[in-house]
Protein backbone atom coordinates (compact mmCIF):
# COMPACT_ATOMS: atom_id res chain seq x y z
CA UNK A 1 -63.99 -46.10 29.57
CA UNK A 2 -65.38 -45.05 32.75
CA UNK A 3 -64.20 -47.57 35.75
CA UNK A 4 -66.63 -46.86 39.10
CA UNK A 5 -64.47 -48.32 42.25
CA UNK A 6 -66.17 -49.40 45.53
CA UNK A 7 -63.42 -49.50 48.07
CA UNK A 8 -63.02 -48.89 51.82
CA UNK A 9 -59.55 -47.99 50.90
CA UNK A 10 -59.64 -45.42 47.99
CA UNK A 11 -56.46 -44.03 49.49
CA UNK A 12 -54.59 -46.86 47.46
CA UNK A 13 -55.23 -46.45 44.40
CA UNK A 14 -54.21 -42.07 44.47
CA UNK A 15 -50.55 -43.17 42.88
CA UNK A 16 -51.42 -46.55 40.61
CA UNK A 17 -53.82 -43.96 39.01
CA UNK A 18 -51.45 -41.59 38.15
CA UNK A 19 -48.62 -43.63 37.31
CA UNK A 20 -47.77 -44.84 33.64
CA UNK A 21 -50.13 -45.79 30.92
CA UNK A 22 -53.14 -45.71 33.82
CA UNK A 23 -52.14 -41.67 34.26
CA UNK A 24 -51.95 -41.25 30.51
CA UNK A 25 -55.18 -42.78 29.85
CA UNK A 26 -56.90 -40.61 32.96
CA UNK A 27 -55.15 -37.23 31.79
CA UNK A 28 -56.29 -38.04 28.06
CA UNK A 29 -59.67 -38.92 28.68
CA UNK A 30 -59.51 -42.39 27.83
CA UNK A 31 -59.91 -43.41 31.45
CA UNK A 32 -62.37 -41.77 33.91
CA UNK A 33 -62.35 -43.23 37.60
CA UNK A 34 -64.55 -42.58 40.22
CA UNK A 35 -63.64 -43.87 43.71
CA UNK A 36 -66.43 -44.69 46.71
CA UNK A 37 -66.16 -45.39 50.03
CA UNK A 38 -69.22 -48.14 51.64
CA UNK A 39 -68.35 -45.89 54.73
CA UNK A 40 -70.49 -43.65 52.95
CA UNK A 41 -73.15 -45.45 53.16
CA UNK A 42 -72.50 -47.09 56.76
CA UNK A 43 -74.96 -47.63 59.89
CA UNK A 44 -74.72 -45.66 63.13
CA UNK A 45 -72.34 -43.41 64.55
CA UNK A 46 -69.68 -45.62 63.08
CA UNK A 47 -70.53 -45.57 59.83
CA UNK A 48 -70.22 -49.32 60.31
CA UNK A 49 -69.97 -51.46 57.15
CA UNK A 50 -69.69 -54.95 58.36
CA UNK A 51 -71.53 -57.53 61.28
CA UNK A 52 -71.09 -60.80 62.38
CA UNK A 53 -72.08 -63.68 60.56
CA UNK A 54 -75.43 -65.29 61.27
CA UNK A 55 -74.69 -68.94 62.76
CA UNK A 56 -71.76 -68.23 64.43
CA UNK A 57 -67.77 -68.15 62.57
CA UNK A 58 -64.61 -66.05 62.93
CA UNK A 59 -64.68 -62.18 61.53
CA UNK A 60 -66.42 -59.77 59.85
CA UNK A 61 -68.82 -60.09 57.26
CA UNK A 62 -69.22 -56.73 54.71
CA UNK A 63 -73.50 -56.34 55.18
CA UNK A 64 -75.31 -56.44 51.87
CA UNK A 65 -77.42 -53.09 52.22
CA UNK A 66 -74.03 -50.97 52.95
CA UNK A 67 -72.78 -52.32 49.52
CA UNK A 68 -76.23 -52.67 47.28
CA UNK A 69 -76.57 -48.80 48.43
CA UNK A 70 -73.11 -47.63 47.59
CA UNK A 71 -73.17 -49.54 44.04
CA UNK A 72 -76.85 -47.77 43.19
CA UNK A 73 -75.35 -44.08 44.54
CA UNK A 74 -72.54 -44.78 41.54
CA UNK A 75 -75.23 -46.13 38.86
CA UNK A 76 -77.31 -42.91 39.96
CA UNK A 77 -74.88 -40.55 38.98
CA UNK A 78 -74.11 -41.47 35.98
CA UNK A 79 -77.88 -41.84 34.70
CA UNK A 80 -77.75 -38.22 36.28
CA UNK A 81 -75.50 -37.97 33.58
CA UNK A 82 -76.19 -39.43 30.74
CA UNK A 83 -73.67 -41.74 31.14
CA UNK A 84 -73.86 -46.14 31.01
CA UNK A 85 -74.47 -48.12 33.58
CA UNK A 86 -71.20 -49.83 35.05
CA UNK A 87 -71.23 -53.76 34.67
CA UNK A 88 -70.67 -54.79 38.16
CA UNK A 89 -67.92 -56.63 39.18
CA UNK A 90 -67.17 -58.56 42.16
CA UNK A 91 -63.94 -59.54 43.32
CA UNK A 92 -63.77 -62.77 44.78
CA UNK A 93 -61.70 -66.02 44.81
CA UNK A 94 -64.52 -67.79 43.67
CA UNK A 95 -64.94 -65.94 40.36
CA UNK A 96 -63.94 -67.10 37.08
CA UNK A 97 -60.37 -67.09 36.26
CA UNK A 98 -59.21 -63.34 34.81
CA UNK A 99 -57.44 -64.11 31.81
CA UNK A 100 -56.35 -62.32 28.70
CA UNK A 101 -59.78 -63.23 27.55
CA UNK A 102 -61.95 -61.59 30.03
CA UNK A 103 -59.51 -58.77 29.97
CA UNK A 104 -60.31 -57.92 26.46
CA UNK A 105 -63.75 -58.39 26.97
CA UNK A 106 -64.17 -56.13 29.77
CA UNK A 107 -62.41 -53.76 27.66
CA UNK A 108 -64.94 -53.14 25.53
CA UNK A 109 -67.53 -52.44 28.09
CA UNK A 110 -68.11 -48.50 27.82
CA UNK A 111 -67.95 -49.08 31.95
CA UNK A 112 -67.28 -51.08 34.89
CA UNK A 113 -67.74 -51.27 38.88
CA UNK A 114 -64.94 -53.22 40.33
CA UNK A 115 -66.21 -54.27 43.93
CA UNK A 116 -63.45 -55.09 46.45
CA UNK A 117 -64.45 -56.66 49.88
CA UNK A 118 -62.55 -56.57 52.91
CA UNK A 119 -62.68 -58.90 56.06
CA UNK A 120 -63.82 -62.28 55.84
CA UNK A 121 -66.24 -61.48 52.71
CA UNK A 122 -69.57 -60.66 51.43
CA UNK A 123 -72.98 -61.26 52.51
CA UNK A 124 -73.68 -64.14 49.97
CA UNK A 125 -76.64 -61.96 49.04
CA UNK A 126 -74.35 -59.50 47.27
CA UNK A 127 -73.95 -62.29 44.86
CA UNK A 128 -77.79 -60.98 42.97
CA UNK A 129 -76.60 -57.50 42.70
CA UNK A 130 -73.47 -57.76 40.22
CA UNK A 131 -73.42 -59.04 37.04
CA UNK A 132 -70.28 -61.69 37.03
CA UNK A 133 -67.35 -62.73 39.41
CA UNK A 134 -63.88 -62.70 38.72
CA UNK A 135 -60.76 -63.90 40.62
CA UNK A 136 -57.25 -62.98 40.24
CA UNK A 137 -56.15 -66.76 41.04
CA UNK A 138 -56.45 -69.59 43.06
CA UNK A 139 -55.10 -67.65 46.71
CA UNK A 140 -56.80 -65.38 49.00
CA UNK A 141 -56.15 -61.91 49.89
CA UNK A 142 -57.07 -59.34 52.76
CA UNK A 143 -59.06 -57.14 49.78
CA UNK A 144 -59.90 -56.66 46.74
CA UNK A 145 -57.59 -53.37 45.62
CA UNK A 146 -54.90 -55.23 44.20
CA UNK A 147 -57.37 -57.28 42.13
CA UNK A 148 -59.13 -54.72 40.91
CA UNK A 149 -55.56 -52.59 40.19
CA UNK A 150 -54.83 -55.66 38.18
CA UNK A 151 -58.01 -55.67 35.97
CA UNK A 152 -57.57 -51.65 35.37
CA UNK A 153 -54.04 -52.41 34.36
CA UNK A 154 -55.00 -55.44 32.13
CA UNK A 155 -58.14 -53.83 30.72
CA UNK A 156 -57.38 -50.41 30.08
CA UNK A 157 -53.79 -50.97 28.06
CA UNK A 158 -56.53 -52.62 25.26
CA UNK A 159 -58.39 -49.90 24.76
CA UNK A 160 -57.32 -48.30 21.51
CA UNK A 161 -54.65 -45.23 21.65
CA UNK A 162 -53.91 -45.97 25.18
CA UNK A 163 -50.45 -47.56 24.38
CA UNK A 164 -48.39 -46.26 22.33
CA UNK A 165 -47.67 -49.50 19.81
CA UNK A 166 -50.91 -51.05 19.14
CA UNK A 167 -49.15 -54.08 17.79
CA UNK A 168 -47.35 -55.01 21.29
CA UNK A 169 -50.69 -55.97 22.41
CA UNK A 170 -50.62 -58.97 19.67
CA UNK A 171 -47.33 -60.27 19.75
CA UNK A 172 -47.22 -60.64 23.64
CA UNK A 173 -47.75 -63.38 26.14
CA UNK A 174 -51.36 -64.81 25.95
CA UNK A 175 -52.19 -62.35 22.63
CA UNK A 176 -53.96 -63.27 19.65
CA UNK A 177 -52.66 -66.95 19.53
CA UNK A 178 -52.58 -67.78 22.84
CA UNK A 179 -48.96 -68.33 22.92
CA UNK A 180 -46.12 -67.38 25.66
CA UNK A 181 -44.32 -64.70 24.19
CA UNK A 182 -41.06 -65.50 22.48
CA UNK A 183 -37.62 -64.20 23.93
CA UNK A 184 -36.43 -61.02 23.74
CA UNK A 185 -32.92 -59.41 23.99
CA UNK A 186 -30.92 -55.69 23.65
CA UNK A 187 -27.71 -54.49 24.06
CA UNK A 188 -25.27 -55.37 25.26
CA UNK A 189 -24.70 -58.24 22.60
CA UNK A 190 -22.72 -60.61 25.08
CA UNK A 191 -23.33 -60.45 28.92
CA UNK A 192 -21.35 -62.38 30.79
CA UNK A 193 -21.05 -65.33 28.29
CA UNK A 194 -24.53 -65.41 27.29
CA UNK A 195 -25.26 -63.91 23.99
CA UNK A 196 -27.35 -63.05 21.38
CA UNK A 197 -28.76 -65.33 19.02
CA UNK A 198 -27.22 -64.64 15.41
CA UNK A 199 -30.66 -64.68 13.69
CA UNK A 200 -31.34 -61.84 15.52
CA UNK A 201 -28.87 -59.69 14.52
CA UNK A 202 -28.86 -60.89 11.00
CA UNK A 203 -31.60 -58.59 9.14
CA UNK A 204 -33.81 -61.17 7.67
CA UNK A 205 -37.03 -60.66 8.75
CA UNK A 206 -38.81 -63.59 7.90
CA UNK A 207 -35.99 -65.34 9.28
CA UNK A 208 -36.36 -63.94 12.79
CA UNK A 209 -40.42 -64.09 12.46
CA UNK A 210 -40.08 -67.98 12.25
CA UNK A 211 -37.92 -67.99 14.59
CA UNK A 212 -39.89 -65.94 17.22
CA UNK A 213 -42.88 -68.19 16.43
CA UNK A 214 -40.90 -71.67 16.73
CA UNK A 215 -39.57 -69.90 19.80
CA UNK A 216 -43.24 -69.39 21.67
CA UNK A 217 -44.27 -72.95 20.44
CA UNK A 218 -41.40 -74.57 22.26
CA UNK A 219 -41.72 -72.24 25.31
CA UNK A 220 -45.16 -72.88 25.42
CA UNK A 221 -45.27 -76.36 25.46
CA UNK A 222 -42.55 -76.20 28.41
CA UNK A 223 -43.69 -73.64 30.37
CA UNK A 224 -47.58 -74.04 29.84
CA UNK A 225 -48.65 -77.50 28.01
CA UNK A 226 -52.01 -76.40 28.93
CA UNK A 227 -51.83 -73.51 26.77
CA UNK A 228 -49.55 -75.48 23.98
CA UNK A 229 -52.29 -78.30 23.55
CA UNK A 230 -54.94 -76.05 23.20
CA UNK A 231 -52.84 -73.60 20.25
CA UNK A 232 -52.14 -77.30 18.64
CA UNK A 233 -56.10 -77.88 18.72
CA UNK A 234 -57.03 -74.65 17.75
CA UNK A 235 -54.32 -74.51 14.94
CA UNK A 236 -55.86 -78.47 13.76
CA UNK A 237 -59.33 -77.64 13.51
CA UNK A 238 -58.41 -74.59 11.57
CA UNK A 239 -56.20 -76.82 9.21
CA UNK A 240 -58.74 -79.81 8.65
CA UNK A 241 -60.54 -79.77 5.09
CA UNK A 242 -63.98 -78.86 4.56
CA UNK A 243 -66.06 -82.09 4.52
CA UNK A 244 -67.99 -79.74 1.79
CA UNK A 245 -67.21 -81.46 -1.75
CA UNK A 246 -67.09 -78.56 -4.58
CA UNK A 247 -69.58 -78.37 -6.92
């Protein structure tokens, strides 16, 4: 996967790309990144990348030609290439939600431009040139880094061989079922008066897989009903029987 980052800050994201599973996907060609600056592309003797906002208001406002012109630079290189076109991405709070959904979409997109803003936003025309909105959640932040540090991180630990145990991706919060994931424990066995539980430690492992499962159910429906009722509809409509009668 190649992910194309327009930042005015590219300077942040030197050591998140070099750290952990992001550095092991980079250094085994899993992960390409290419970082650029809208300063690039800036007006005057400034390089200036931002204006203020027509009708009056508070701050900056990142100008739409600056950005259109630093996105196309990034799409022009890799048709120099012969590489895909990024699907653009802007990061705003009024995208959709990123969830574990979106995350394994995006993941299968051969590559992506994660646009972060800065100041008090975009020019709303900005909005025409990108091909979907996300938002990290319902809160604002001074830019768009951490957002789009979030999406790598989320996105790129999908992509096959990146992590080590495939299967981890599965069994985890918000995996195939759409379940929190279930508790976990290691040594020591007994901390302080809190201790394993026996099944655990008892070797039977269909034992242990029920109770993992009855485990994320009830964890679920505490922590997240929203999540629980929608595993209990999902898990209904896959029960029901076929209105079909045999022949």
């Amino acid at each position: 996967m190649r992910v194309d980052l327009v930042t005015l800050f590219p300077e942040l994201f030197e050591t998140f790309l070099r750290t952990s599973f992001v550095g092991r996907a980079s250094s085994t060609g899993k992960l390409a990144v290419r970082l650029r600056s809208p300063r690039d592309f800036g007006l005057g003797r400034h390089k200036s990348v931002d204006d203020t906002p027509y009708g009056g208001g508070s701050g900056m406002v990142m100008r739409v030609d600056v950005l259109v012109a630093c996105m196309e630079a990034l799409d022009a290189e890799a048709e120099r290439a012969g590489e895909p076109r990024a699907r653009r991405v802007l990061l705003t709070p009024q995208g959709r939600p990123f969830v574990q959904g979106v995350a394994t979409t995006l993941a299968a997109e051969p590559a992506l431009m994660l646009v972060c803003g800065r100041y008090e936003g975009f020019d709303e025309r900005v909005r025409s040139f990108v091909d979907e909105e996300i938002s990290l959640g319902d809160f604002v932040m001074t830019g768009g880094e951490v957002a789009a540090m979030a999406v790598i991180e989320a996105t790129v630990r999908l992509i096959p061989g990146v992590l080590g145990n495939e299967e981890s991706t599965r069994e985890e919060s918000h995996g195939d079922d759409g379940l929190l994931e279930y508790p976990q424990y290691t040594r020591p066995a007994e901390f302080r008066g809190h201790g394993v539980p026996e099944v655990l430690a008892g070797g039977n492992h269909a034992q242990i897989a029920a109770w993992r499962k009855a485990q994320s159910i009830a964890r679920t429906a505490a922590r997240r009903p929203d999540l629980a009722s929608r595993y209990e509809e999902r898990r209904a409509s896959t029960s029901a029987p076929s209105s079909k009668r045999p022949r």
